[in-house]
C-alpha atoms as a PDB file:
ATOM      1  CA  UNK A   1    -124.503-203.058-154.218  1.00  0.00           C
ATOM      2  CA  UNK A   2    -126.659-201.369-157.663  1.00  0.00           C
ATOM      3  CA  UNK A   3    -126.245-198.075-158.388  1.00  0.00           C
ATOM      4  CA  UNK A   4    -129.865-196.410-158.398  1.00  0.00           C
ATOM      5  CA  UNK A   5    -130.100-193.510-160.474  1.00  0.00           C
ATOM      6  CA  UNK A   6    -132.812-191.438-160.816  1.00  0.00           C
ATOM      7  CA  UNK A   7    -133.743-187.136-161.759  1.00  0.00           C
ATOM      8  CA  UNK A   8    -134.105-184.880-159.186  1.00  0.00           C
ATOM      9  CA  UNK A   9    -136.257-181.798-159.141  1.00  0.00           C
ATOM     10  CA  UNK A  10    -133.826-179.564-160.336  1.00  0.00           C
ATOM     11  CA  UNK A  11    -132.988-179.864-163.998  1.00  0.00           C
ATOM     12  CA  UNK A  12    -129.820-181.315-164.905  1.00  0.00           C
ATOM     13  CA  UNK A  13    -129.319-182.530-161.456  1.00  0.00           C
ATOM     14  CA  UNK A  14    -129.691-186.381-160.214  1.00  0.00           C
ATOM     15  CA  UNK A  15    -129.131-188.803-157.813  1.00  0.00           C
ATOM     16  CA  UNK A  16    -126.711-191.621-157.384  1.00  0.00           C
ATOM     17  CA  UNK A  17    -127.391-194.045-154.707  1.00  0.00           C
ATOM     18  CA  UNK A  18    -125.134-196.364-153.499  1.00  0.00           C
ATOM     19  CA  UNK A  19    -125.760-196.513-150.075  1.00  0.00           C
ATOM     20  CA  UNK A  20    -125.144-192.996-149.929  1.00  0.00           C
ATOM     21  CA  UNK A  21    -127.438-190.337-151.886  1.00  0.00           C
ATOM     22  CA  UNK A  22    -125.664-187.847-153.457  1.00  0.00           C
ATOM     23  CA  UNK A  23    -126.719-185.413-156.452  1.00  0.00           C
ATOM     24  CA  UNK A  24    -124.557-185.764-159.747  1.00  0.00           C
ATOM     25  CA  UNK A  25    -124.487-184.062-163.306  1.00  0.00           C
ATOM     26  CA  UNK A  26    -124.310-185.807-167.157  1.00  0.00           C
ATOM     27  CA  UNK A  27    -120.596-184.716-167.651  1.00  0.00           C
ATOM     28  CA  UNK A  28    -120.187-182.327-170.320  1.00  0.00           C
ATOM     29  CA  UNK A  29    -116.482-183.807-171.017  1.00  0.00           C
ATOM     30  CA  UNK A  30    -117.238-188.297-170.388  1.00  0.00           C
ATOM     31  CA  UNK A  31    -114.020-189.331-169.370  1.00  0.00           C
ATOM     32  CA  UNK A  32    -112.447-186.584-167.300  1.00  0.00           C
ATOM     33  CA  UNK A  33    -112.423-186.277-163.482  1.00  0.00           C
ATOM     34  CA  UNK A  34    -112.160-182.762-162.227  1.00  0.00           C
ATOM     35  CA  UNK A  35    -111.691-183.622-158.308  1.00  0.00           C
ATOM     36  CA  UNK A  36    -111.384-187.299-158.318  1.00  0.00           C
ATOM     37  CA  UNK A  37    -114.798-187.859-158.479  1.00  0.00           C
ATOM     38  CA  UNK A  38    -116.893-190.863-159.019  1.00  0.00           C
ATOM     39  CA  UNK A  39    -118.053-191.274-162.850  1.00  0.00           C
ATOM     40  CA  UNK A  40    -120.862-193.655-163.292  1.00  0.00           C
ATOM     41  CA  UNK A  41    -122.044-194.628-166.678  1.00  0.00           C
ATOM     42  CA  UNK A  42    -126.166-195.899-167.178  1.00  0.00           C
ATOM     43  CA  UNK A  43    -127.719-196.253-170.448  1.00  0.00           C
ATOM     44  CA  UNK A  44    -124.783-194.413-172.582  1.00  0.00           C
ATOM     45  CA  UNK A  45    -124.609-191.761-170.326  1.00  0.00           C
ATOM     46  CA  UNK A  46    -121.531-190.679-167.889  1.00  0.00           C
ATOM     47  CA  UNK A  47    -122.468-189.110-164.596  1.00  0.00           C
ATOM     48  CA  UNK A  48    -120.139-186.806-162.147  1.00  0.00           C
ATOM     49  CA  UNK A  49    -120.926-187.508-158.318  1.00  0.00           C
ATOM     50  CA  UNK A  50    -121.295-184.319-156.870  1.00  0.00           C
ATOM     51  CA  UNK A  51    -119.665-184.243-153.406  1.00  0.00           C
ATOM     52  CA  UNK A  52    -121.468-182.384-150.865  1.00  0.00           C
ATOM     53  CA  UNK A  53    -118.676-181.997-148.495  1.00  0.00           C
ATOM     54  CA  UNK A  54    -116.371-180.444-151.016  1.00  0.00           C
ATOM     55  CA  UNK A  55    -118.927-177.970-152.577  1.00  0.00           C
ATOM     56  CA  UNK A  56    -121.378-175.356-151.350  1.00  0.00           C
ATOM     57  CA  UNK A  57    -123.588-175.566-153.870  1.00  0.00           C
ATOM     58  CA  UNK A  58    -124.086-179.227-153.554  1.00  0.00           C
ATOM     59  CA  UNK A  59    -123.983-179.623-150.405  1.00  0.00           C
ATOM     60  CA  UNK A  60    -127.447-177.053-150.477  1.00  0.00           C
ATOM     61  CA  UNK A  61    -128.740-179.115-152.731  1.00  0.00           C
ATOM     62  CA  UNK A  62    -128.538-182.163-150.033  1.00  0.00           C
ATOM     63  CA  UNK A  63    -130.170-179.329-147.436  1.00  0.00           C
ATOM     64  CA  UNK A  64    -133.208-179.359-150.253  1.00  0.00           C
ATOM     65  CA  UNK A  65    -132.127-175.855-151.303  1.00  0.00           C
ATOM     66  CA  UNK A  66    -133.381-175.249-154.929  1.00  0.00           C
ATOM     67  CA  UNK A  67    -130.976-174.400-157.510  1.00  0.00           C
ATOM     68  CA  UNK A  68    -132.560-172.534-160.479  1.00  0.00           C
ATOM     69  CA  UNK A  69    -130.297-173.021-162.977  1.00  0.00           C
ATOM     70  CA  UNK A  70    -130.780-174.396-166.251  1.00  0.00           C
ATOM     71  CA  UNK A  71    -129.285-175.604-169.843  1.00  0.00           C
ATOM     72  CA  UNK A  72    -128.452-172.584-171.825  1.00  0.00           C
ATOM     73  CA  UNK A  73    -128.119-170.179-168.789  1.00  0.00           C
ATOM     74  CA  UNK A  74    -125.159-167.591-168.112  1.00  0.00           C
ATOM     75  CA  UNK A  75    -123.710-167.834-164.891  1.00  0.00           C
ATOM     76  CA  UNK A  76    -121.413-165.405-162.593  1.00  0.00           C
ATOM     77  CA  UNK A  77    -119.705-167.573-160.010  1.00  0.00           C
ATOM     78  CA  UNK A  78    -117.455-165.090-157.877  1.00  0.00           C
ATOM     79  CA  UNK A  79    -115.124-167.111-155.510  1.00  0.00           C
ATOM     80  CA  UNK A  80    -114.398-169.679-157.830  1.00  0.00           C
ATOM     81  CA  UNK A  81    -111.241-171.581-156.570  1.00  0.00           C
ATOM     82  CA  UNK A  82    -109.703-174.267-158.967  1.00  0.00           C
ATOM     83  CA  UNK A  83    -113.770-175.244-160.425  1.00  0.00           C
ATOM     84  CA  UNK A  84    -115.225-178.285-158.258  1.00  0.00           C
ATOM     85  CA  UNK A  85    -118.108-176.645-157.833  1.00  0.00           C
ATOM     86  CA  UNK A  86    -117.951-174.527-161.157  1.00  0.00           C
ATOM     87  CA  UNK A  87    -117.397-178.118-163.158  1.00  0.00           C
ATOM     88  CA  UNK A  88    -120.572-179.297-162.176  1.00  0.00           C
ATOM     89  CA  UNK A  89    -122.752-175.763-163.064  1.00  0.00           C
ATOM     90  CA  UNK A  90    -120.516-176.382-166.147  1.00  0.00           C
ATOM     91  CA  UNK A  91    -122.346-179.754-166.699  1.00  0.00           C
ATOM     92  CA  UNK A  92    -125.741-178.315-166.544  1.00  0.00           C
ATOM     93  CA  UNK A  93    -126.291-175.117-168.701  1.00  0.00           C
ATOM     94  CA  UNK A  94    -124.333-176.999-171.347  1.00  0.00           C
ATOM     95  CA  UNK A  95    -122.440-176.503-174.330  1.00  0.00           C
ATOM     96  CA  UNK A  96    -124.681-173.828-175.375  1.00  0.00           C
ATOM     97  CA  UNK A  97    -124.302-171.956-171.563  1.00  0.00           C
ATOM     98  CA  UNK A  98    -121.917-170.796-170.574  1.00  0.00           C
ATOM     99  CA  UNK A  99    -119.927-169.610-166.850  1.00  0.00           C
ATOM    100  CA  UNK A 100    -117.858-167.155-165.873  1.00  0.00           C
ATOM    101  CA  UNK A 101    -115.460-167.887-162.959  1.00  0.00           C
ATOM    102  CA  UNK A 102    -113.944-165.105-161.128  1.00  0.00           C
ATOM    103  CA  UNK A 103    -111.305-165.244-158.367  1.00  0.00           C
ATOM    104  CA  UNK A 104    -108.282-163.288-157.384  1.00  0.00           C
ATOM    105  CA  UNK A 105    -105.825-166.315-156.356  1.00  0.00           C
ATOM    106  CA  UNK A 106    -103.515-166.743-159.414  1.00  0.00           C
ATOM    107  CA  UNK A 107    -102.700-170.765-157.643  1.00  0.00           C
ATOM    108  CA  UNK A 108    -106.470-171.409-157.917  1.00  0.00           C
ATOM    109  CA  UNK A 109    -106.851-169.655-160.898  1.00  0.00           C
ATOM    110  CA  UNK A 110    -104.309-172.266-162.361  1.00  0.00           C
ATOM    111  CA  UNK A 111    -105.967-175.004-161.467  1.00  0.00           C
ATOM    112  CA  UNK A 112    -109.201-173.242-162.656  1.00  0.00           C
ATOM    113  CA  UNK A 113    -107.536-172.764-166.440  1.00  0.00           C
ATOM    114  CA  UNK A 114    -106.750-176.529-166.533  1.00  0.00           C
ATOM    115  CA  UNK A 115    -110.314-177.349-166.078  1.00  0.00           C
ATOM    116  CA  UNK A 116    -111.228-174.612-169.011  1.00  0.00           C
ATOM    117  CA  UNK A 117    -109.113-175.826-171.406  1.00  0.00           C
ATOM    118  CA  UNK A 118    -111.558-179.401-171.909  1.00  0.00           C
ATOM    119  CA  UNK A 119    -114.665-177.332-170.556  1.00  0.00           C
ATOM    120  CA  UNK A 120    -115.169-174.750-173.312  1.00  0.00           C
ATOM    121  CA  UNK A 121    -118.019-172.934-171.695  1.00  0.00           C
ATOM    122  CA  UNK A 122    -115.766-172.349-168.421  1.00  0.00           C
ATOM    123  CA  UNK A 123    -114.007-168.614-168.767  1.00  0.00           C
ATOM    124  CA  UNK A 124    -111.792-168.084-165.892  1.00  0.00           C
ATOM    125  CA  UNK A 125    -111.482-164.731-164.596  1.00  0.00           C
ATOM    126  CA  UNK A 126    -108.826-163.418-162.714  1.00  0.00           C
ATOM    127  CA  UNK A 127    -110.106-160.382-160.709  1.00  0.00           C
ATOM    128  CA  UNK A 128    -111.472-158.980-157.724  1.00  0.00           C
ATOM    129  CA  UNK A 129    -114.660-159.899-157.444  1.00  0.00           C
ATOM    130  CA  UNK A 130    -115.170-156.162-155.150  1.00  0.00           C
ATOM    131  CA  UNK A 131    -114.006-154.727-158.657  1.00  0.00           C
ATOM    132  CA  UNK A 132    -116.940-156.207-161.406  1.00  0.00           C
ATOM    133  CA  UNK A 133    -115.970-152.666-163.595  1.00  0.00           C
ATOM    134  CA  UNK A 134    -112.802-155.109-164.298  1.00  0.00           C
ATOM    135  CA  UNK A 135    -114.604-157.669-166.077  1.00  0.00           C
ATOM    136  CA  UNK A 136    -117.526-155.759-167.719  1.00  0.00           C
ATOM    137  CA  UNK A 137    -117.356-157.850-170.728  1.00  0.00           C
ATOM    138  CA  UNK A 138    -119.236-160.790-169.081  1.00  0.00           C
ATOM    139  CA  UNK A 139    -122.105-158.949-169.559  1.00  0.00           C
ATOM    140  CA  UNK A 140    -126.157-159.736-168.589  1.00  0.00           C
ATOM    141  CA  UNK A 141    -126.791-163.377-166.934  1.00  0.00           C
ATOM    142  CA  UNK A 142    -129.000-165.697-165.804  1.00  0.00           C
ATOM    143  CA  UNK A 143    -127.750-166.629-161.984  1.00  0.00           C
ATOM    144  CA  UNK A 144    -125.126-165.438-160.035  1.00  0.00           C
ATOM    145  CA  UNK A 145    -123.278-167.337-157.288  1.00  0.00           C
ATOM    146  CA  UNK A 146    -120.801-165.639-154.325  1.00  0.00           C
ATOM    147  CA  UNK A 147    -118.532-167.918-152.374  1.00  0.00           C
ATOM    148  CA  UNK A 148    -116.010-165.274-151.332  1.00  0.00           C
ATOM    149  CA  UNK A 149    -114.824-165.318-147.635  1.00  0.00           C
ATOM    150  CA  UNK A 150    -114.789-161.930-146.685  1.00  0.00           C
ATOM    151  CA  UNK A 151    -116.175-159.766-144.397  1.00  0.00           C
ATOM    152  CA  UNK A 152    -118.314-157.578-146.891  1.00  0.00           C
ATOM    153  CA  UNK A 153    -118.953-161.115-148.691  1.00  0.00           C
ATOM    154  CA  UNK A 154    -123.133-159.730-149.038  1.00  0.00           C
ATOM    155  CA  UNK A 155    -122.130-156.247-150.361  1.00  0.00           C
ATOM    156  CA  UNK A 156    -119.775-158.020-153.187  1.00  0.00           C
ATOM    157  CA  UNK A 157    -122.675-159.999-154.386  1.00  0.00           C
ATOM    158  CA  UNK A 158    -125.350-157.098-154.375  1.00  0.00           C
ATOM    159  CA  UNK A 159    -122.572-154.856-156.185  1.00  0.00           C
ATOM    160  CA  UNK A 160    -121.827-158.218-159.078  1.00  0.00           C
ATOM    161  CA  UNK A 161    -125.853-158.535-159.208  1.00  0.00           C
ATOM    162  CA  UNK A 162    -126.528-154.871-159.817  1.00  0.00           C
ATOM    163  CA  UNK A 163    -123.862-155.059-162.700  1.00  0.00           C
ATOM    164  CA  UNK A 164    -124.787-158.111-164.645  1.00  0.00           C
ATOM    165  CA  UNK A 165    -128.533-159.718-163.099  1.00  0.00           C
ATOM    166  CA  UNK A 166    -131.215-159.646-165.019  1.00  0.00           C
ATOM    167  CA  UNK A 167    -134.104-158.416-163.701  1.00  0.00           C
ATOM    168  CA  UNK A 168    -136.366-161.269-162.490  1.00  0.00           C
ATOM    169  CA  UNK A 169    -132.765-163.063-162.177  1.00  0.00           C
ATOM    170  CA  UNK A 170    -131.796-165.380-159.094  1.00  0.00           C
ATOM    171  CA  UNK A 171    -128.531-165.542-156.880  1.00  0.00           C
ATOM    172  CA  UNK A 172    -126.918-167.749-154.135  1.00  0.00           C
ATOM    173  CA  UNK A 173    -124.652-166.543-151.456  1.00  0.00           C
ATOM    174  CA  UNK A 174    -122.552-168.949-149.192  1.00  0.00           C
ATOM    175  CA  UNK A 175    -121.949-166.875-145.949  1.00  0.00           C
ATOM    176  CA  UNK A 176    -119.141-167.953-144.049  1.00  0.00           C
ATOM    177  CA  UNK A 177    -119.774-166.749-139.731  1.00  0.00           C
ATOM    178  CA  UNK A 178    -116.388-166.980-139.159  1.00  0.00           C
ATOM    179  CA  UNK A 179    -114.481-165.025-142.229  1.00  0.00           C
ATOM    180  CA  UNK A 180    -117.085-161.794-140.663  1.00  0.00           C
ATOM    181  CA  UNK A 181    -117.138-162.257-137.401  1.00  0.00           C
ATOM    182  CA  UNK A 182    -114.603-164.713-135.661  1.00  0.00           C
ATOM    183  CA  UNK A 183    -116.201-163.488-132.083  1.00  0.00           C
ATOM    184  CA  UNK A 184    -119.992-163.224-132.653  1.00  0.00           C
ATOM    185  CA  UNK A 185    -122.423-166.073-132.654  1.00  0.00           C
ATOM    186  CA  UNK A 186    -122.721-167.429-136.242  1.00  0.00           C
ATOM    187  CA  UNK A 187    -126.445-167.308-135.650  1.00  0.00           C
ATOM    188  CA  UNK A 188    -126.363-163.020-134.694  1.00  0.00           C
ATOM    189  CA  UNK A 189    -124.170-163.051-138.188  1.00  0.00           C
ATOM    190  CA  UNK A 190    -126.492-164.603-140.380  1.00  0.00           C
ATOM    191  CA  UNK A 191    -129.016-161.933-138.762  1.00  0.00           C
ATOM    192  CA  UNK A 192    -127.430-159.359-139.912  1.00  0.00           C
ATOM    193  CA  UNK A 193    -126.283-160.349-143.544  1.00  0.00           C
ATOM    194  CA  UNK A 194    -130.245-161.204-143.939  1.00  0.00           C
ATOM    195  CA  UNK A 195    -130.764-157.755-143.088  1.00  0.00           C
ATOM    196  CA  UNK A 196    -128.412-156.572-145.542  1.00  0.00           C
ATOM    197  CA  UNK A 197    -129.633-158.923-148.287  1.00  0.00           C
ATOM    198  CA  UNK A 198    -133.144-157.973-147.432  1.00  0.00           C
ATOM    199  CA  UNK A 199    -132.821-154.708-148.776  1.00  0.00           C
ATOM    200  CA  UNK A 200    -132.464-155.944-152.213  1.00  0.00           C
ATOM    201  CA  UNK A 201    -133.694-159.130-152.927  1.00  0.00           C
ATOM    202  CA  UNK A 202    -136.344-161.384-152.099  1.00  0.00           C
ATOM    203  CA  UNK A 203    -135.509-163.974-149.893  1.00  0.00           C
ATOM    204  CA  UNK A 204    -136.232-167.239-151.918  1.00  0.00           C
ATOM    205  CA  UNK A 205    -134.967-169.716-149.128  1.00  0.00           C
ATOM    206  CA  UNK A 206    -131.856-169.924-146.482  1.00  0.00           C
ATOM    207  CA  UNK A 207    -130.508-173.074-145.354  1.00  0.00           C
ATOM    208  CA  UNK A 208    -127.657-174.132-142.724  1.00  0.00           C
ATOM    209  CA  UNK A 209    -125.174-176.252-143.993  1.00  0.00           C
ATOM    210  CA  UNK A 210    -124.478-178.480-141.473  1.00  0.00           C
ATOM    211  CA  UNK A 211    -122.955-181.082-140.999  1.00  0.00           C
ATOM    212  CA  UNK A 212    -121.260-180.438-144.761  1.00  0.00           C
ATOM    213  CA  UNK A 213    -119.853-177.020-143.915  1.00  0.00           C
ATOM    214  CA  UNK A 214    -119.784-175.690-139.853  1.00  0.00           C
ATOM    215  CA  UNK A 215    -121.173-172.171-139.433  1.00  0.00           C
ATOM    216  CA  UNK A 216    -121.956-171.581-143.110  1.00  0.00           C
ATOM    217  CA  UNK A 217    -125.568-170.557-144.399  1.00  0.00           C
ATOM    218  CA  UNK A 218    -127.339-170.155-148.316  1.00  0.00           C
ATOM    219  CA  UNK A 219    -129.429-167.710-149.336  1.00  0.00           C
ATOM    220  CA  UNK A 220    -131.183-168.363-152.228  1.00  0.00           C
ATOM    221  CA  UNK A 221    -132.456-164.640-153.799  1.00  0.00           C
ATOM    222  CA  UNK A 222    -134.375-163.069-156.650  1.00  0.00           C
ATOM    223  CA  UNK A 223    -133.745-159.972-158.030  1.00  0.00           C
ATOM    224  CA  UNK A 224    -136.517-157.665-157.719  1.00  0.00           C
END
């Protein structure tokens, strides 16, 4: 079966279709796998399948979430892990953008290092992301992303966006039903950490993840 590529909406984001659709990024290192993930090469270019069901991020982009991120930009990802999802951010602001990955787990933040060392405009941060006085030096950026499974997971992002957002800036939160509430509905949850979010940002879009991620929601924000 042909590969079809083609560009999405969202700059430095395409699809590969192989039977499948799934969104993909020009990688910013040809040659290296981060995950194990397909590489696909069309007219001199190399392309990074971005799996949906191993990443937040891309699996809102299947859900038709925007993500407004471009080459260039500064981006605070708190939550990181070991940099799936982080590679492929990587790919699109470019050489000349540049993220900042923050996560307390010194295993992940192994695994996170590796990647840095051939992505140069990676910076792994190990910190608590419920602490951004620790890593001041990362200074004013473009987008900021929250993945962290905890139960204060909205006031952590509204604390990293006060700190470093520009004004006019967007953000993405992942919200995770069960790492707040393991007993309420993970409809009631959502509820209430749209409530909380509410209060100080606009509400760009919110999307379920299904059937990539059970009981998991985005919010897509501005900064007011």
């Amino acid at each position: 079966m042909t590969m079809k590529l083609e560009k999405s909406e969202i700059p430095g984001v395409f699809w590969l279709e192989n039977g499948k659709k799934h969104p993909a990024t020009i990688n910013l290192v040809p040659g290296i796998r981060v995950y194990g993930e397909k590489l696909v090469k069309e007219g001199g270019v190399e392309y990074r399948e971005w799996d949906p069901y191993r990443s937040k991020i891309g699996a809102a982009i299947m859900r038709g979430v925007d993500f407004p991120v471009k080459a260039g930009d500064k981006v605070l990802y708190l939550g990181v892990a070991s940099g799936t999802t982080a590679s492929h951010v990587s790919d699109i602001v470019g050489a000349k953008g540049k993220v900042f990955g923050v996560d307390i787990a010194e295993r992940t933040m192994r695994d996170l290092i590796f990647v840095a060392e051939k992505r140069k405009n990676l910076t792994p941060i190990l910190s608590d992301a419920q602490k951004p006085e620790n890593y001041r030096f990362v200074g004013e950026v473009d987008f900021v992303f929250a993945d962290v499974a905890m139960p204060n997971q909205a006031e952590i992002l509204i604390k990293n966006c006060d700190a470093f957002l520009k004004k006019g800036g967007f953000a993405m939160i992942s919200v995770k039903a069960r790492s707040i509430d393991v007993n309420a509905k993970p409809s009631e949850v959502f509820a209430e950490e749209e409530a909380i979010l509410k209060q100080h940002f606009e509400i760009i879009d919110k999307k379920r993840l299904e059937p990539y991620e059970k009981d998991h929601i985005i919010f897509l924000l501005k900064m007011s």
